[in-house]
N, C-alpha and C. Protein backbone atom coordinates (compact mmCIF):
# COMPACT_ATOMS: atom_id res chain seq x y z
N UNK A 1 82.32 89.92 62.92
CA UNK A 1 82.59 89.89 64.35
C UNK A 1 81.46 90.62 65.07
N UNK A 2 80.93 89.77 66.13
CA UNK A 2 79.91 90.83 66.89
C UNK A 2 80.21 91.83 67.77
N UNK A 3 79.13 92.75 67.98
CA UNK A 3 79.52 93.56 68.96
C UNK A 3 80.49 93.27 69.99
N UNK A 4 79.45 91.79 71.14
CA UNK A 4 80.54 91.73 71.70
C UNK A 4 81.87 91.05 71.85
N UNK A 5 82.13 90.84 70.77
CA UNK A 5 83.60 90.31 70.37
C UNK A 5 84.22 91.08 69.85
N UNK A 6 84.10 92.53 69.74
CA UNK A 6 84.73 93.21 69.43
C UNK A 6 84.96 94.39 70.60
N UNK A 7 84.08 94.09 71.44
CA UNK A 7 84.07 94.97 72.54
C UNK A 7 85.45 94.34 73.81
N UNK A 8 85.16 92.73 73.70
CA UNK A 8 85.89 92.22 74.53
C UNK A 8 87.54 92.04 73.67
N UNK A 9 87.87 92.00 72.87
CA UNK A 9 89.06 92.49 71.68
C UNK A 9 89.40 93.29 72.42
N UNK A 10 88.93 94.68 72.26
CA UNK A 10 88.88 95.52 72.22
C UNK A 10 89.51 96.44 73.79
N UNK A 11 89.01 95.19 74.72
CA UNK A 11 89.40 95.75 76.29
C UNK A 11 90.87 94.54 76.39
N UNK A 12 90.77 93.63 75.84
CA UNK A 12 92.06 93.14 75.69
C UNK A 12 93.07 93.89 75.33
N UNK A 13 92.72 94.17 74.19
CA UNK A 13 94.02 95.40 73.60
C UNK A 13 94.53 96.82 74.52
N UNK A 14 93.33 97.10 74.92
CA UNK A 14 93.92 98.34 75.89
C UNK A 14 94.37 98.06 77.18
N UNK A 15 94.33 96.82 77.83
CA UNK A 15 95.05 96.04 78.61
C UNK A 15 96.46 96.13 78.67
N UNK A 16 96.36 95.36 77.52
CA UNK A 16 97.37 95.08 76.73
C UNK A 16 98.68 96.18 76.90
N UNK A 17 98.44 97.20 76.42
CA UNK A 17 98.80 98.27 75.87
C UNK A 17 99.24 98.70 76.93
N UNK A 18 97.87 99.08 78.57
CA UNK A 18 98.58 99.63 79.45
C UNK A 18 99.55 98.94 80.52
N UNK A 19 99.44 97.34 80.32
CA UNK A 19 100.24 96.77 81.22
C UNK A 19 101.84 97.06 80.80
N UNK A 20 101.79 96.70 79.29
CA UNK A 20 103.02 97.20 78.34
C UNK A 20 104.18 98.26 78.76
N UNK A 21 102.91 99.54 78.92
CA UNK A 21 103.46 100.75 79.22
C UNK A 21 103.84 100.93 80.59
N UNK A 22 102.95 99.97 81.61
CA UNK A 22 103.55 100.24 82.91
C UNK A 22 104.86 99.46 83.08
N UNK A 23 105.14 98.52 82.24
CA UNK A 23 106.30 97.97 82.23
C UNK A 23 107.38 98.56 81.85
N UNK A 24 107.55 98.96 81.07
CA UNK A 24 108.55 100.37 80.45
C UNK A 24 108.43 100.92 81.31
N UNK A 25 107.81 101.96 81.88
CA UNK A 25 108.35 102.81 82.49
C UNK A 25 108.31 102.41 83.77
N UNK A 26 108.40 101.04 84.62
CA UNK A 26 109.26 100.62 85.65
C UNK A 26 110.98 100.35 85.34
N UNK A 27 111.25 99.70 83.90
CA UNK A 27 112.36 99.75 83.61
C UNK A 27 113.14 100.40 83.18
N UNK A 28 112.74 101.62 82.71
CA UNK A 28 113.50 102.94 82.20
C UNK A 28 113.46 103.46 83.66
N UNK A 29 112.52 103.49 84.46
CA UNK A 29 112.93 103.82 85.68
C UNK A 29 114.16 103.22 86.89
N UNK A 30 113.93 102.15 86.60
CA UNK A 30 115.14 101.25 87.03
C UNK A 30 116.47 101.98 86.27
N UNK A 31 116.96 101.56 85.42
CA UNK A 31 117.69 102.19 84.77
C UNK A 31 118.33 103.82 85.49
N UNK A 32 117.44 104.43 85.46
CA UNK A 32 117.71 105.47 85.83
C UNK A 32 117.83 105.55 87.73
N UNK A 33 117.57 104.83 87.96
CA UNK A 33 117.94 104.65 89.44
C UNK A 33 119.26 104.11 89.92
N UNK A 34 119.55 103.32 88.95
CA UNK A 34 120.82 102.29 89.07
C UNK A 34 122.34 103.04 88.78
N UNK A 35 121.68 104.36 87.90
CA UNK A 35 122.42 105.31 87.00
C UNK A 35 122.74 106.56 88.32
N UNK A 36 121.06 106.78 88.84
CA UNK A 36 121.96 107.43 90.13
C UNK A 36 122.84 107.24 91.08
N UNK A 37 122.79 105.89 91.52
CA UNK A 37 123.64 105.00 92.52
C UNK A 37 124.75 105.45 92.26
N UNK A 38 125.53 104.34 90.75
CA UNK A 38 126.27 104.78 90.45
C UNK A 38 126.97 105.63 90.59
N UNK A 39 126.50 107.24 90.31
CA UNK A 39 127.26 108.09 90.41
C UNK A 39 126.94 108.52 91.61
N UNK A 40 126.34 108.49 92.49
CA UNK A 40 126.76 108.75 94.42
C UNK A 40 127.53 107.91 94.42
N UNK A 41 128.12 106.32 94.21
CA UNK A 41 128.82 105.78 94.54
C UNK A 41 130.09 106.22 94.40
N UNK A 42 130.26 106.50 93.03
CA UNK A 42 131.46 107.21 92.59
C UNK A 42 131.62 108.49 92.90
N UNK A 43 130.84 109.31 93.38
CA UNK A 43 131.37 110.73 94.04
C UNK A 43 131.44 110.47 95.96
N UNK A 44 131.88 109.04 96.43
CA UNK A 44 132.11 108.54 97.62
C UNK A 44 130.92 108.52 98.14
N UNK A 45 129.97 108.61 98.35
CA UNK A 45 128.59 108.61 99.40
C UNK A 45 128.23 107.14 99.47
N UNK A 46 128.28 106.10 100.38
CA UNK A 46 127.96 105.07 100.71
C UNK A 46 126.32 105.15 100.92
N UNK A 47 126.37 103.77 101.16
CA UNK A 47 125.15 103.13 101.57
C UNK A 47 125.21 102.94 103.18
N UNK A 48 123.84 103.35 103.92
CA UNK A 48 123.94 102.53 105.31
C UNK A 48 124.19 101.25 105.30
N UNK A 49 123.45 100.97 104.45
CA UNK A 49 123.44 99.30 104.75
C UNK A 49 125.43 98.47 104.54
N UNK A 50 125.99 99.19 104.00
CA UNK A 50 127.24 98.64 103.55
C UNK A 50 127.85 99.28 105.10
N UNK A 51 127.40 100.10 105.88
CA UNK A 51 128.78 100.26 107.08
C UNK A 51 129.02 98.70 107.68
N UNK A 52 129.95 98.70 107.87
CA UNK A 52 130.53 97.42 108.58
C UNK A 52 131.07 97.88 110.31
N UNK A 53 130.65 97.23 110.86
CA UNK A 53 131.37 97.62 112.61
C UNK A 53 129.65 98.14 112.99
N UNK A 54 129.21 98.02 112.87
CA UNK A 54 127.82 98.57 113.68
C UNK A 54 126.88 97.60 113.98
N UNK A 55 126.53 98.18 114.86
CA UNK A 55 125.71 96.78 115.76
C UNK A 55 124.15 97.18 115.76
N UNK A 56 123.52 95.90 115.27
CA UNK A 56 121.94 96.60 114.84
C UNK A 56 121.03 96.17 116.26
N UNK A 57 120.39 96.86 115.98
CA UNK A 57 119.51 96.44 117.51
C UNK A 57 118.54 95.72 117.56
């Protein structure tokens, strides 16, 4: 394999690797967001967006 086929490999893979990782940790982040909701939901704290009777401007 030549240099540069191993160079261009090589930036593939770490690509690779960091698109990977930014993906994980958008979804472990998700996760953990969905997990906070949750429990504001369940200790009563609404959402604005859910009041009903209000008039938007």
């Amino acid at each position: 394999m030549s240099a540069h086929a191993l160079y261009v490999t090589a930036a593939y893979a770490i690509t690779a690797l960091v698109l990977a990782g930014l993906i994980g940790w958008i979804l472990l982040d998700q996760r953990a967001r969905k997990r906070e909701l949750a429990e504001l939901e369940a200790a009563g704290v609404k959402r604005r967006s859910d009041r009903t009777g209000t008039a938007k401007p």
